[in-house]
PDB file of N, CA and C in Angstrom:
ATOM      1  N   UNK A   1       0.842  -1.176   0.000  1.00  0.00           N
ATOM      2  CA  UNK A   1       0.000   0.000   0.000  1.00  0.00           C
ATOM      3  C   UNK A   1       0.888   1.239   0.000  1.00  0.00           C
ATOM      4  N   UNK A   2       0.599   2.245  -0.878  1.00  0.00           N
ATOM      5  CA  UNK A   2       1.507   3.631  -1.018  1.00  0.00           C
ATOM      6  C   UNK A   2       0.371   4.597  -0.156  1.00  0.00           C
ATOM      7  N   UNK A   3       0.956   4.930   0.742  1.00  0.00           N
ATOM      8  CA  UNK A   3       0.334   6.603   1.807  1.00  0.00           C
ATOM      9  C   UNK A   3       0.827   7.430   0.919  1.00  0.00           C
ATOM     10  N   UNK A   4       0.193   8.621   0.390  1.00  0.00           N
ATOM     11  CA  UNK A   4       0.778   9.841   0.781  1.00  0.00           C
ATOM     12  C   UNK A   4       0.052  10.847   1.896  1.00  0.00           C
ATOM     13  N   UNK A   5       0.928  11.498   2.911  1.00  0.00           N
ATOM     14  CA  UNK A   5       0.725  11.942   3.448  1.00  0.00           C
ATOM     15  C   UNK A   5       0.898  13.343   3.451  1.00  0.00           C
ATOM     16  N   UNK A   6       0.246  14.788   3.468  1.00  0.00           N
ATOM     17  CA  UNK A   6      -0.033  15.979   3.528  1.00  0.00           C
ATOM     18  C   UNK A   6       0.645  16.544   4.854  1.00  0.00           C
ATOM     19  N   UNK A   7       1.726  17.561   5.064  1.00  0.00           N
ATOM     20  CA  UNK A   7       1.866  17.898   6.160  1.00  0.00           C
ATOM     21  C   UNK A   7       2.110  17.319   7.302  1.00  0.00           C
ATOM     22  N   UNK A   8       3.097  16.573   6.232  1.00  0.00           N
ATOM     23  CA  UNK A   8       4.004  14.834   7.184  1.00  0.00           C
ATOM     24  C   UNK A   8       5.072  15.716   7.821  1.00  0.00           C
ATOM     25  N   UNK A   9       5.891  16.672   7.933  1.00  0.00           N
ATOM     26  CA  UNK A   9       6.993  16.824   8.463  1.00  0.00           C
ATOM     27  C   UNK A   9       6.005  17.988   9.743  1.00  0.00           C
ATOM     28  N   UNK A  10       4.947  18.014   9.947  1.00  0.00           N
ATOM     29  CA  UNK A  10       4.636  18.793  11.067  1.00  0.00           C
ATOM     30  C   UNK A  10       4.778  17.835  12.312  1.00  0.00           C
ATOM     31  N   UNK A  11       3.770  18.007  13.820  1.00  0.00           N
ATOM     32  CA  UNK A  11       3.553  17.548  14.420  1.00  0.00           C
ATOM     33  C   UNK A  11       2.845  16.145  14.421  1.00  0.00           C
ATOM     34  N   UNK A  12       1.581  16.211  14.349  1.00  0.00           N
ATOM     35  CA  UNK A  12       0.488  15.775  14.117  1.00  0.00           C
ATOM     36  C   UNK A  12       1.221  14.430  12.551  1.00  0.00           C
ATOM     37  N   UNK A  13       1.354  14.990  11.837  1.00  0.00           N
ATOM     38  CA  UNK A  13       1.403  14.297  10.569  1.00  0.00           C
ATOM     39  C   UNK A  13       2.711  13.677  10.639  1.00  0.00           C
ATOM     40  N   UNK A  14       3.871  13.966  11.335  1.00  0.00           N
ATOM     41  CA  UNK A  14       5.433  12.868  11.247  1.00  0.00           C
ATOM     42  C   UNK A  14       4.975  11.929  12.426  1.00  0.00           C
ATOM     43  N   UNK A  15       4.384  11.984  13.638  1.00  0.00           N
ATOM     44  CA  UNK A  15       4.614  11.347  15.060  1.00  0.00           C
ATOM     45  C   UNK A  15       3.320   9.777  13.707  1.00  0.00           C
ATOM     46  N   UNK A  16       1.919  10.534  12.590  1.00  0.00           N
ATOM     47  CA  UNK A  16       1.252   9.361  12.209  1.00  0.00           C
ATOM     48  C   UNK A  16       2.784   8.860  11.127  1.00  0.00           C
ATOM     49  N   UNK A  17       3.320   9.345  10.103  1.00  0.00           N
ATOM     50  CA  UNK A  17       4.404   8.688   9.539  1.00  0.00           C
ATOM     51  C   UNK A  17       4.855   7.536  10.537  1.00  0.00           C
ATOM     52  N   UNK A  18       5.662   8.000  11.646  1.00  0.00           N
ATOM     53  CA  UNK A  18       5.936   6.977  12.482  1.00  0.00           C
ATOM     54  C   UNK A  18       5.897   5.965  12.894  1.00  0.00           C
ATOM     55  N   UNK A  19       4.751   5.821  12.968  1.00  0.00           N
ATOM     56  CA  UNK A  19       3.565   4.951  13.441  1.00  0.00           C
ATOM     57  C   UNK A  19       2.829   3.937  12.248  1.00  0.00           C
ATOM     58  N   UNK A  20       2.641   4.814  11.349  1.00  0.00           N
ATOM     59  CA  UNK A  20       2.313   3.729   9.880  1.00  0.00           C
ATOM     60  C   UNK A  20       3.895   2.964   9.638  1.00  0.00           C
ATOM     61  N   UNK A  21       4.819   3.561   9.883  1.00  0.00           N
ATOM     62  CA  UNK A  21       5.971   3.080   8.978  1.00  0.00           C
ATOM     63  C   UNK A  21       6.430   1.750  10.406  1.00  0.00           C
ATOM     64  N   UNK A  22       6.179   1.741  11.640  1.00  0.00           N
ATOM     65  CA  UNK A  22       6.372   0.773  12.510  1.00  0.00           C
ATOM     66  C   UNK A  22       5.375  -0.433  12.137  1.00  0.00           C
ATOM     67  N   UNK A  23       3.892   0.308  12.289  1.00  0.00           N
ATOM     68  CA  UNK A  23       2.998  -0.926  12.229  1.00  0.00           C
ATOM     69  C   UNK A  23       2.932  -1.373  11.230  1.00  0.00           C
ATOM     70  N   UNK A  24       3.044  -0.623  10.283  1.00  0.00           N
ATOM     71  CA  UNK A  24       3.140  -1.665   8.669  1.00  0.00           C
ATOM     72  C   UNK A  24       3.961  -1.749   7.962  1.00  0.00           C
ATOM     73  N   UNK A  25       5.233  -2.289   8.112  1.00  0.00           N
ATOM     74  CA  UNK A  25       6.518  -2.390   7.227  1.00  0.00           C
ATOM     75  C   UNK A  25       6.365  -2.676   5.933  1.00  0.00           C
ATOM     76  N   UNK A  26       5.027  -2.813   5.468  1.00  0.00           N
ATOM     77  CA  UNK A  26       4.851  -3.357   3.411  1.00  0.00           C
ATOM     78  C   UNK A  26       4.559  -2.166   3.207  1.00  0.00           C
ATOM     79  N   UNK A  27       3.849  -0.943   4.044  1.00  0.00           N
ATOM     80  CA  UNK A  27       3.527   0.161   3.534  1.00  0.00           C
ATOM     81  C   UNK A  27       4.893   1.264   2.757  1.00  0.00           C
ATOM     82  N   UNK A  28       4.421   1.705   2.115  1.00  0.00           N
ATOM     83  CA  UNK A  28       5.249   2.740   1.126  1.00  0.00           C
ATOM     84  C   UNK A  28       4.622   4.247   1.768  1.00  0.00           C
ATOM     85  N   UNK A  29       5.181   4.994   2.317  1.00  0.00           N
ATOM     86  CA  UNK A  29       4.812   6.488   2.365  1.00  0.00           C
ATOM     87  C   UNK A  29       5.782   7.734   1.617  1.00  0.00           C
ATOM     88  N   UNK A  30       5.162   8.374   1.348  1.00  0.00           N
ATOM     89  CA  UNK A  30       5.178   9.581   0.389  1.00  0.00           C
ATOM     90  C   UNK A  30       4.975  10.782   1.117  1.00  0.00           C
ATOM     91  N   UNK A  31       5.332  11.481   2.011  1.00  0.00           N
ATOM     92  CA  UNK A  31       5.185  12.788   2.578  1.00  0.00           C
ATOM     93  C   UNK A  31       5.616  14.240   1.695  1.00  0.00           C
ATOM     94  N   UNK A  32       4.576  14.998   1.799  1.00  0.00           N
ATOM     95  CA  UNK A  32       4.346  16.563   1.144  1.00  0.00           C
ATOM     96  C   UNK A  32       4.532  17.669   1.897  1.00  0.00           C
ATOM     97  N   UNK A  33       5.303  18.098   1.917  1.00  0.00           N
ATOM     98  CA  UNK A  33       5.431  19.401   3.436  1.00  0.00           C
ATOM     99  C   UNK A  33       6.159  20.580   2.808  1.00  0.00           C
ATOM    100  N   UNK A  34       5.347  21.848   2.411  1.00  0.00           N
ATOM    101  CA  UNK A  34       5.792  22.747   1.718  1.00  0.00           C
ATOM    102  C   UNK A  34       7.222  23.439   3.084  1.00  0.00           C
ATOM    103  N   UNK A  35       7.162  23.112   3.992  1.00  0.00           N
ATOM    104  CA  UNK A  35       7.829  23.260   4.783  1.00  0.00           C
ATOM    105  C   UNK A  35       7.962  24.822   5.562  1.00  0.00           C
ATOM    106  N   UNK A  36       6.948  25.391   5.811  1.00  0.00           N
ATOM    107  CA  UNK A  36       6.869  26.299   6.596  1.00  0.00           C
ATOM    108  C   UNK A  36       7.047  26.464   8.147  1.00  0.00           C
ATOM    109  N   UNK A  37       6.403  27.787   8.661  1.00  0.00           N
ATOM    110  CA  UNK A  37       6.598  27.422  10.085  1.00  0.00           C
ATOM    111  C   UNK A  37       6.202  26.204  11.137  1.00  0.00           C
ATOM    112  N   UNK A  38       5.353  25.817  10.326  1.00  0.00           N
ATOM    113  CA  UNK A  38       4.844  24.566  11.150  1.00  0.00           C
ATOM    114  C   UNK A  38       6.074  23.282  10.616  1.00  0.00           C
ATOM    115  N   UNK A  39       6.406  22.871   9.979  1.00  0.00           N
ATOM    116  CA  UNK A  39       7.331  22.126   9.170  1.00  0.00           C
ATOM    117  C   UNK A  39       8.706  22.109   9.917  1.00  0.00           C
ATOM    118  N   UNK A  40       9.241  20.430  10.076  1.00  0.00           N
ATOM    119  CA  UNK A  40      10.554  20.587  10.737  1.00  0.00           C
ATOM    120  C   UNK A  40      11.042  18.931   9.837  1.00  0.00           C
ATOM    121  N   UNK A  41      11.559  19.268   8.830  1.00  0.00           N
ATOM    122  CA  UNK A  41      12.296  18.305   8.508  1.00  0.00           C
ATOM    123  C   UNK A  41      13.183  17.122   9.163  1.00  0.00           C
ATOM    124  N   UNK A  42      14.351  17.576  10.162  1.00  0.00           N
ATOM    125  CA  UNK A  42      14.701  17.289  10.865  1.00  0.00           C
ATOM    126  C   UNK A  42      13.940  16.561  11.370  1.00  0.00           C
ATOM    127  N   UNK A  43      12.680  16.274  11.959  1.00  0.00           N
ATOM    128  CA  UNK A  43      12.003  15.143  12.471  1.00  0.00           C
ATOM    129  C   UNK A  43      11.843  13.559  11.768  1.00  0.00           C
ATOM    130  N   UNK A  44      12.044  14.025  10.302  1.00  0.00           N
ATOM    131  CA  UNK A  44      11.644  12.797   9.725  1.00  0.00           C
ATOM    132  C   UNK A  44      13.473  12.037   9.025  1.00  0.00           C
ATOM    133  N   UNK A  45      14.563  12.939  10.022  1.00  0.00           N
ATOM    134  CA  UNK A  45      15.621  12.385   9.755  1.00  0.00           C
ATOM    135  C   UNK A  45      15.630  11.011   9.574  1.00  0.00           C
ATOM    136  N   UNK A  46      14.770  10.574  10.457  1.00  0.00           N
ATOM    137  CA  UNK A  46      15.306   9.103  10.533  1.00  0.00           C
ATOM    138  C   UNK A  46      14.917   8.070   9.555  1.00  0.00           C
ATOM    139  N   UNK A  47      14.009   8.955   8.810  1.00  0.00           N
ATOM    140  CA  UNK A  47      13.652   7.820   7.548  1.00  0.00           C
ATOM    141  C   UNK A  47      14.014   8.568   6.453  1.00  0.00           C
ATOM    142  N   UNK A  48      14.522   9.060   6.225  1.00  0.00           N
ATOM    143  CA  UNK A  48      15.445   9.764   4.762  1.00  0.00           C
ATOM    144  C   UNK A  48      15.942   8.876   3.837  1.00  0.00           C
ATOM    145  N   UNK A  49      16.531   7.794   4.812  1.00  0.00           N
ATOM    146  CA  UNK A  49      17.431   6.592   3.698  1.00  0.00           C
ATOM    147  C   UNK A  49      16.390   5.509   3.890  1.00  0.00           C
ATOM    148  N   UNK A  50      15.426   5.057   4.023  1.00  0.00           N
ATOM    149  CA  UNK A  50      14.941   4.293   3.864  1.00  0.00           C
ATOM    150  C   UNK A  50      13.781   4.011   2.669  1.00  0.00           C
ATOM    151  N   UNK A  51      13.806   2.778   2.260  1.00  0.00           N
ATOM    152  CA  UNK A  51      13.903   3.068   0.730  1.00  0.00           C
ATOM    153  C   UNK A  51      11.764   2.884   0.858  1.00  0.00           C
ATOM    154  N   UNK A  52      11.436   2.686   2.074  1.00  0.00           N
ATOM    155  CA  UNK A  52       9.707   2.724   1.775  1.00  0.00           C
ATOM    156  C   UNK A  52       9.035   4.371   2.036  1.00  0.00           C
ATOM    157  N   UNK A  53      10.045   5.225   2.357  1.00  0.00           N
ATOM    158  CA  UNK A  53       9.860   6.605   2.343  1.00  0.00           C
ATOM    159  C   UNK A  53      10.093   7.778   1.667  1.00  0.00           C
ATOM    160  N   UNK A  54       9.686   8.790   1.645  1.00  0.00           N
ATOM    161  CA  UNK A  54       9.992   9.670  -0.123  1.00  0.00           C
ATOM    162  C   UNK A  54       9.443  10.726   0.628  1.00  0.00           C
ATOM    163  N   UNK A  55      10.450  12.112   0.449  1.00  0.00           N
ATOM    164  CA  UNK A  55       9.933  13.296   1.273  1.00  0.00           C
ATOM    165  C   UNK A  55       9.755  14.106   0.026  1.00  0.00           C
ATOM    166  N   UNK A  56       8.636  15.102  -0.180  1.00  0.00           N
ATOM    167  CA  UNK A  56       8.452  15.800  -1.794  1.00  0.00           C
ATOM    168  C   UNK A  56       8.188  17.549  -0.734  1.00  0.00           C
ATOM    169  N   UNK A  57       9.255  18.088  -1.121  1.00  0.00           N
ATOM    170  CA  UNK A  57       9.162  19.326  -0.740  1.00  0.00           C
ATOM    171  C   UNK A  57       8.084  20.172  -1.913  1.00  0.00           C
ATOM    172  N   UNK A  58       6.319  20.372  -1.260  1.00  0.00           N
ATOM    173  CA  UNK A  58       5.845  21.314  -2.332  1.00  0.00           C
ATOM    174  C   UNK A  58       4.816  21.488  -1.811  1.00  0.00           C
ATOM    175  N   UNK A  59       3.963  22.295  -2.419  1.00  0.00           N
ATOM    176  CA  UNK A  59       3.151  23.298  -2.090  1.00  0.00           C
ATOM    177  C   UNK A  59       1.526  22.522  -2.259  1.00  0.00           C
ATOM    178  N   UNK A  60       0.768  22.094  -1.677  1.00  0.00           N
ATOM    179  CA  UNK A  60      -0.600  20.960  -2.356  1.00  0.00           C
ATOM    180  C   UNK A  60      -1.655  21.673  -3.355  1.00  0.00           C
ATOM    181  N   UNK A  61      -1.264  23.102  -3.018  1.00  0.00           N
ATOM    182  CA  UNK A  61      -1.806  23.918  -3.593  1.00  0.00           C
ATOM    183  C   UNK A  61      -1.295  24.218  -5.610  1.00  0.00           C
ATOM    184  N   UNK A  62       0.048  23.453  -5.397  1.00  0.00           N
ATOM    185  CA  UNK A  62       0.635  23.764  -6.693  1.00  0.00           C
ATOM    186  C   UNK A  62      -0.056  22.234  -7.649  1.00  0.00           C
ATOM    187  N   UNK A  63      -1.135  22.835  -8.136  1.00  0.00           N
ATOM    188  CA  UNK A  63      -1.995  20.992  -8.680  1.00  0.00           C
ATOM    189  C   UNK A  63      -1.524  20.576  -9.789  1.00  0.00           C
ATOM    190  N   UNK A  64      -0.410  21.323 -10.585  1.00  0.00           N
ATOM    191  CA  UNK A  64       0.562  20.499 -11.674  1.00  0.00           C
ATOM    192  C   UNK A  64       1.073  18.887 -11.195  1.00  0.00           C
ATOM    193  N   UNK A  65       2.181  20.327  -9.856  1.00  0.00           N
ATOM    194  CA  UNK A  65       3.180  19.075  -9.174  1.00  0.00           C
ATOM    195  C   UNK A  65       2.487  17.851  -8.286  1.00  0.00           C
ATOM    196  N   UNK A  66       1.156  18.636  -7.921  1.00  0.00           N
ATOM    197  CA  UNK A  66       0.735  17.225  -7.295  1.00  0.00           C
ATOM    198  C   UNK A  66      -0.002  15.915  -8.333  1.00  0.00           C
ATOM    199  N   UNK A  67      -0.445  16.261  -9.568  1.00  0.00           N
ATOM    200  CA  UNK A  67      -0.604  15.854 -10.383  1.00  0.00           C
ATOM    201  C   UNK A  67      -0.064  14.574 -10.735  1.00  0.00           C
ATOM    202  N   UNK A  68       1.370  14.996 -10.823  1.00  0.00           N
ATOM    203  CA  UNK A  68       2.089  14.820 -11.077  1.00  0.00           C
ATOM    204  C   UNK A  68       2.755  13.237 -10.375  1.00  0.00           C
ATOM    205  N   UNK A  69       2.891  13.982  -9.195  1.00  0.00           N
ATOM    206  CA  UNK A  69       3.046  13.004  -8.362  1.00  0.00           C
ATOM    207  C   UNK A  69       2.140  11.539  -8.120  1.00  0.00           C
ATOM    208  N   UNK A  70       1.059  12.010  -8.467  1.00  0.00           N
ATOM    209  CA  UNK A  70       0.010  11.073  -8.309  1.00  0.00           C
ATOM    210  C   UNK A  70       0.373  10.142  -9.382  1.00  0.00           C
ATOM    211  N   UNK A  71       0.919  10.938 -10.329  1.00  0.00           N
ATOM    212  CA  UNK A  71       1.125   9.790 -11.791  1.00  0.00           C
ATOM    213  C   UNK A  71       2.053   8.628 -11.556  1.00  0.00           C
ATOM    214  N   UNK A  72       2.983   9.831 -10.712  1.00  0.00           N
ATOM    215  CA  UNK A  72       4.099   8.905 -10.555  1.00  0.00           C
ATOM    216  C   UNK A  72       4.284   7.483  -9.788  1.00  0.00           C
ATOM    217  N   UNK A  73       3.308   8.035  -8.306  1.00  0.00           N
ATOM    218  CA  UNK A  73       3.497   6.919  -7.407  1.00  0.00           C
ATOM    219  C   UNK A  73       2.159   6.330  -6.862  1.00  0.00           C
ATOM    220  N   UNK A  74       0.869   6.655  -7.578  1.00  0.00           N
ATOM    221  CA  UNK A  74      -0.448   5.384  -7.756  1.00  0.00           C
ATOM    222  C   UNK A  74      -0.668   5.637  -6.505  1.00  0.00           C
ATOM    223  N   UNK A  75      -1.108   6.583  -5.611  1.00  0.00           N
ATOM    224  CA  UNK A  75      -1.016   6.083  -4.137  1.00  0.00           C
ATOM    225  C   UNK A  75      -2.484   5.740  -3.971  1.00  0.00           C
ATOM    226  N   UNK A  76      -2.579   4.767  -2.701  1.00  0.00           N
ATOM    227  CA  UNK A  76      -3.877   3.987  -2.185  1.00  0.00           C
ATOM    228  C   UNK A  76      -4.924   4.910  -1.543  1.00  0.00           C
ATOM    229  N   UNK A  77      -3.934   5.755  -0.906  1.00  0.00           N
ATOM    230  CA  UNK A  77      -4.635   6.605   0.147  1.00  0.00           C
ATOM    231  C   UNK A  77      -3.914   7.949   0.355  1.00  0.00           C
ATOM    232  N   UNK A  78      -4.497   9.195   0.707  1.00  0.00           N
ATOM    233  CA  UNK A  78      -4.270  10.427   0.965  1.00  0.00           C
ATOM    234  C   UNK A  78      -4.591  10.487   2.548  1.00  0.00           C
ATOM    235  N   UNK A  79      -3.982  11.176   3.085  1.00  0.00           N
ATOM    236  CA  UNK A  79      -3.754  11.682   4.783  1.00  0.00           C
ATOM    237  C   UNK A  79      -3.464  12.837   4.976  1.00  0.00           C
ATOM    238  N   UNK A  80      -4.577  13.849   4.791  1.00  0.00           N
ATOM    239  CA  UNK A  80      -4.455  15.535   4.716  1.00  0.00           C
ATOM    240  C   UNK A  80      -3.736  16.014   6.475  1.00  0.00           C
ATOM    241  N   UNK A  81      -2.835  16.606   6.788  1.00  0.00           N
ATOM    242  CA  UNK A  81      -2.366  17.062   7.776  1.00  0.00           C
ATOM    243  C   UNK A  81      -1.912  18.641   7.754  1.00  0.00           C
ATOM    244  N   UNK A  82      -2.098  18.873   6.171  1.00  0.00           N
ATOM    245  CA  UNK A  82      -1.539  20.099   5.799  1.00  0.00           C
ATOM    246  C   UNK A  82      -2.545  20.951   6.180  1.00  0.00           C
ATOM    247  N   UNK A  83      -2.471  22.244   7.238  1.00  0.00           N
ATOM    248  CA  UNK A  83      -2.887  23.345   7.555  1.00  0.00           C
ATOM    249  C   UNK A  83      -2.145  24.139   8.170  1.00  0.00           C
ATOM    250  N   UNK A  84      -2.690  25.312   8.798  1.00  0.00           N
ATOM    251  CA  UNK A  84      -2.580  26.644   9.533  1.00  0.00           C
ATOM    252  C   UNK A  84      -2.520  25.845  10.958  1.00  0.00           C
ATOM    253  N   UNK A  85      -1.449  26.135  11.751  1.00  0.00           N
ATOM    254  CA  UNK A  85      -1.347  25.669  12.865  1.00  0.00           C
ATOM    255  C   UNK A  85      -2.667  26.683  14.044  1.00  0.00           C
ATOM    256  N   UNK A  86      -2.516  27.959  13.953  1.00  0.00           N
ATOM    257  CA  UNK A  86      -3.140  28.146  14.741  1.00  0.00           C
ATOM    258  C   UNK A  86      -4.497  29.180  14.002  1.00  0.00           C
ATOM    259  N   UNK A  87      -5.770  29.161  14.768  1.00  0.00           N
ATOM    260  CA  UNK A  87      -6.758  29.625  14.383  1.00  0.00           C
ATOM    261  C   UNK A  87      -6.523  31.106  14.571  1.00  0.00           C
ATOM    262  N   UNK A  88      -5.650  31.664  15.432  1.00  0.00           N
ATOM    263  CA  UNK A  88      -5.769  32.768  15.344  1.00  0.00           C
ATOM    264  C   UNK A  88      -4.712  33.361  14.138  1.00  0.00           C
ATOM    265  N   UNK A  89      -4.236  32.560  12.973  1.00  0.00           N
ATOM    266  CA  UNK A  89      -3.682  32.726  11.615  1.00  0.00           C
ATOM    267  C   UNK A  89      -4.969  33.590  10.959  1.00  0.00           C
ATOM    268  N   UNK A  90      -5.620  32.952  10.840  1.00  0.00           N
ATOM    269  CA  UNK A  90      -7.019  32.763   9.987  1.00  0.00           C
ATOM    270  C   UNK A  90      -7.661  34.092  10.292  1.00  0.00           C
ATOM    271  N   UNK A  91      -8.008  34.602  12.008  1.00  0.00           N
ATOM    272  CA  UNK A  91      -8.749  35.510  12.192  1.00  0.00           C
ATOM    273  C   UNK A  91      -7.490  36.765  11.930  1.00  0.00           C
ATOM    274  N   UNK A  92      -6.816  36.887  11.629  1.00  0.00           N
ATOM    275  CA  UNK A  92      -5.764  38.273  11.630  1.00  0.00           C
ATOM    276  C   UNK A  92      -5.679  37.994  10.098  1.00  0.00           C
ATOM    277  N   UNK A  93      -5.263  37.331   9.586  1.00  0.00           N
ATOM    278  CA  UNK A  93      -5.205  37.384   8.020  1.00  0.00           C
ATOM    279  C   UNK A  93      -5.850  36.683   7.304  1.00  0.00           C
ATOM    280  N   UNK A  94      -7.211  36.433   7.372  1.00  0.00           N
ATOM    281  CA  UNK A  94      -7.917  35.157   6.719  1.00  0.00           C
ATOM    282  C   UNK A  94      -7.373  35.090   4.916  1.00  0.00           C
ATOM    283  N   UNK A  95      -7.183  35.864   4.088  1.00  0.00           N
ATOM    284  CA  UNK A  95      -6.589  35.805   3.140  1.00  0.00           C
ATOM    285  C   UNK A  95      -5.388  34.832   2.871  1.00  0.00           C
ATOM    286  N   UNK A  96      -4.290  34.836   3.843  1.00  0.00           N
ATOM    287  CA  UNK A  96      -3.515  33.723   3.945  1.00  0.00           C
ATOM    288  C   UNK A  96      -4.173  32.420   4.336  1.00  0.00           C
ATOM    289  N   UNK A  97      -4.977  31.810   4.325  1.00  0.00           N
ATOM    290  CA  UNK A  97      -5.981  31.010   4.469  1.00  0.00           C
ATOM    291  C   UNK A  97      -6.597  30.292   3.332  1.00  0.00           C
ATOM    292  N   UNK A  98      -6.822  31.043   2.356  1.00  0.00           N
ATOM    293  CA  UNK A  98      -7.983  30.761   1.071  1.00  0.00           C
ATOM    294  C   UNK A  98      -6.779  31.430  -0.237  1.00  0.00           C
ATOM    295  N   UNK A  99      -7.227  30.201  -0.850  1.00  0.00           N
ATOM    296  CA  UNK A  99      -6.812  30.488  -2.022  1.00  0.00           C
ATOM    297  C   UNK A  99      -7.281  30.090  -3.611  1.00  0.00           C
ATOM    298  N   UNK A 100      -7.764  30.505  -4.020  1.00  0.00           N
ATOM    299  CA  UNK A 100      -8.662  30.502  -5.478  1.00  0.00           C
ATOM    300  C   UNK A 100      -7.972  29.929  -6.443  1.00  0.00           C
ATOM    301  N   UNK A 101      -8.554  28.853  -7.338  1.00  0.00           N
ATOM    302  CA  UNK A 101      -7.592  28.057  -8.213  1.00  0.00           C
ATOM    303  C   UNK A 101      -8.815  27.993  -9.065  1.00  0.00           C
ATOM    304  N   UNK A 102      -8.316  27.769 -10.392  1.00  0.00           N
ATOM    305  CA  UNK A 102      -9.248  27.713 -11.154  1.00  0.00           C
ATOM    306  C   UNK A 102      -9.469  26.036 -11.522  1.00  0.00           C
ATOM    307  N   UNK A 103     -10.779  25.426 -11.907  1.00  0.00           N
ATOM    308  CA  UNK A 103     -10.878  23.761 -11.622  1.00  0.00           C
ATOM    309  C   UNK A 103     -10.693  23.241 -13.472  1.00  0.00           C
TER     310      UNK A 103
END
C-alpha cells in the first residue's frame, strides 16, 4: 500500500508517519510538506534513507506538481495534515488562508 501523506513533516502528521511506517513495514509512504513554520524536517531524519519513504518538498496547492506526483506513485490513500497551525492565523489574516484556483 503507497500513503501519501499531507503535512508529514509537522507535528500531528510525522509522530502518524511513524507509526504507519512501525505498524506496517509493506507500507510505502510519500510525505508533502511545503515546509513552513509549522514544518521541521529534521524530524523525519530518521527515515530519509529508507527506501519505503519519499519526502516531496511542495506546495498541495501547486496541482501540476501534485498531479504529477500522483502519476508517478499510484497512491492507495491520501492523509491531509496540511494546515494553519493556529486559528488565530485565519482571524488576523484570513486571506492567507484561502486560495482561489481555477478547476
Amino acid at each position: 500500500m503507497t500513503i501519501i501523506v499531507t503535512g508529514g513533516a509537522g507535528f500531528i502528521g510525522s509522530n502518524f508517519i511513524f507509526h504507519m511506517m512501525e505498524a506496517h513495514p509493506d507500507y510505502r509512504i510519500i510525505c508533502i510538506d511545503k515546509l513552513t513554520y509549522a514544518g521541521n524536517l529534521s524530524t523525519l531524519a530518521p527515515l530519509m534513507n529508507s527506501s519505503r519513504f519519499r519526502f516531496v518538498k511542495e506546495d498541495i496547492c501547486n496541482r501540476e506538481a501534485i498531479y504529477d506526483l500522483f502519476q508517478q506513485e499510484h497512491p492507495d490513500i491520501v492523509v491531509n495534515f496540511a494546515a494553519e497551525s493556529h486559528v488565530d492565523r485565519s482571524i488576523e489574516n484570513p486571506c492567507k488562508c484561502l486560495q482561489r484556483t481555477k478547476l
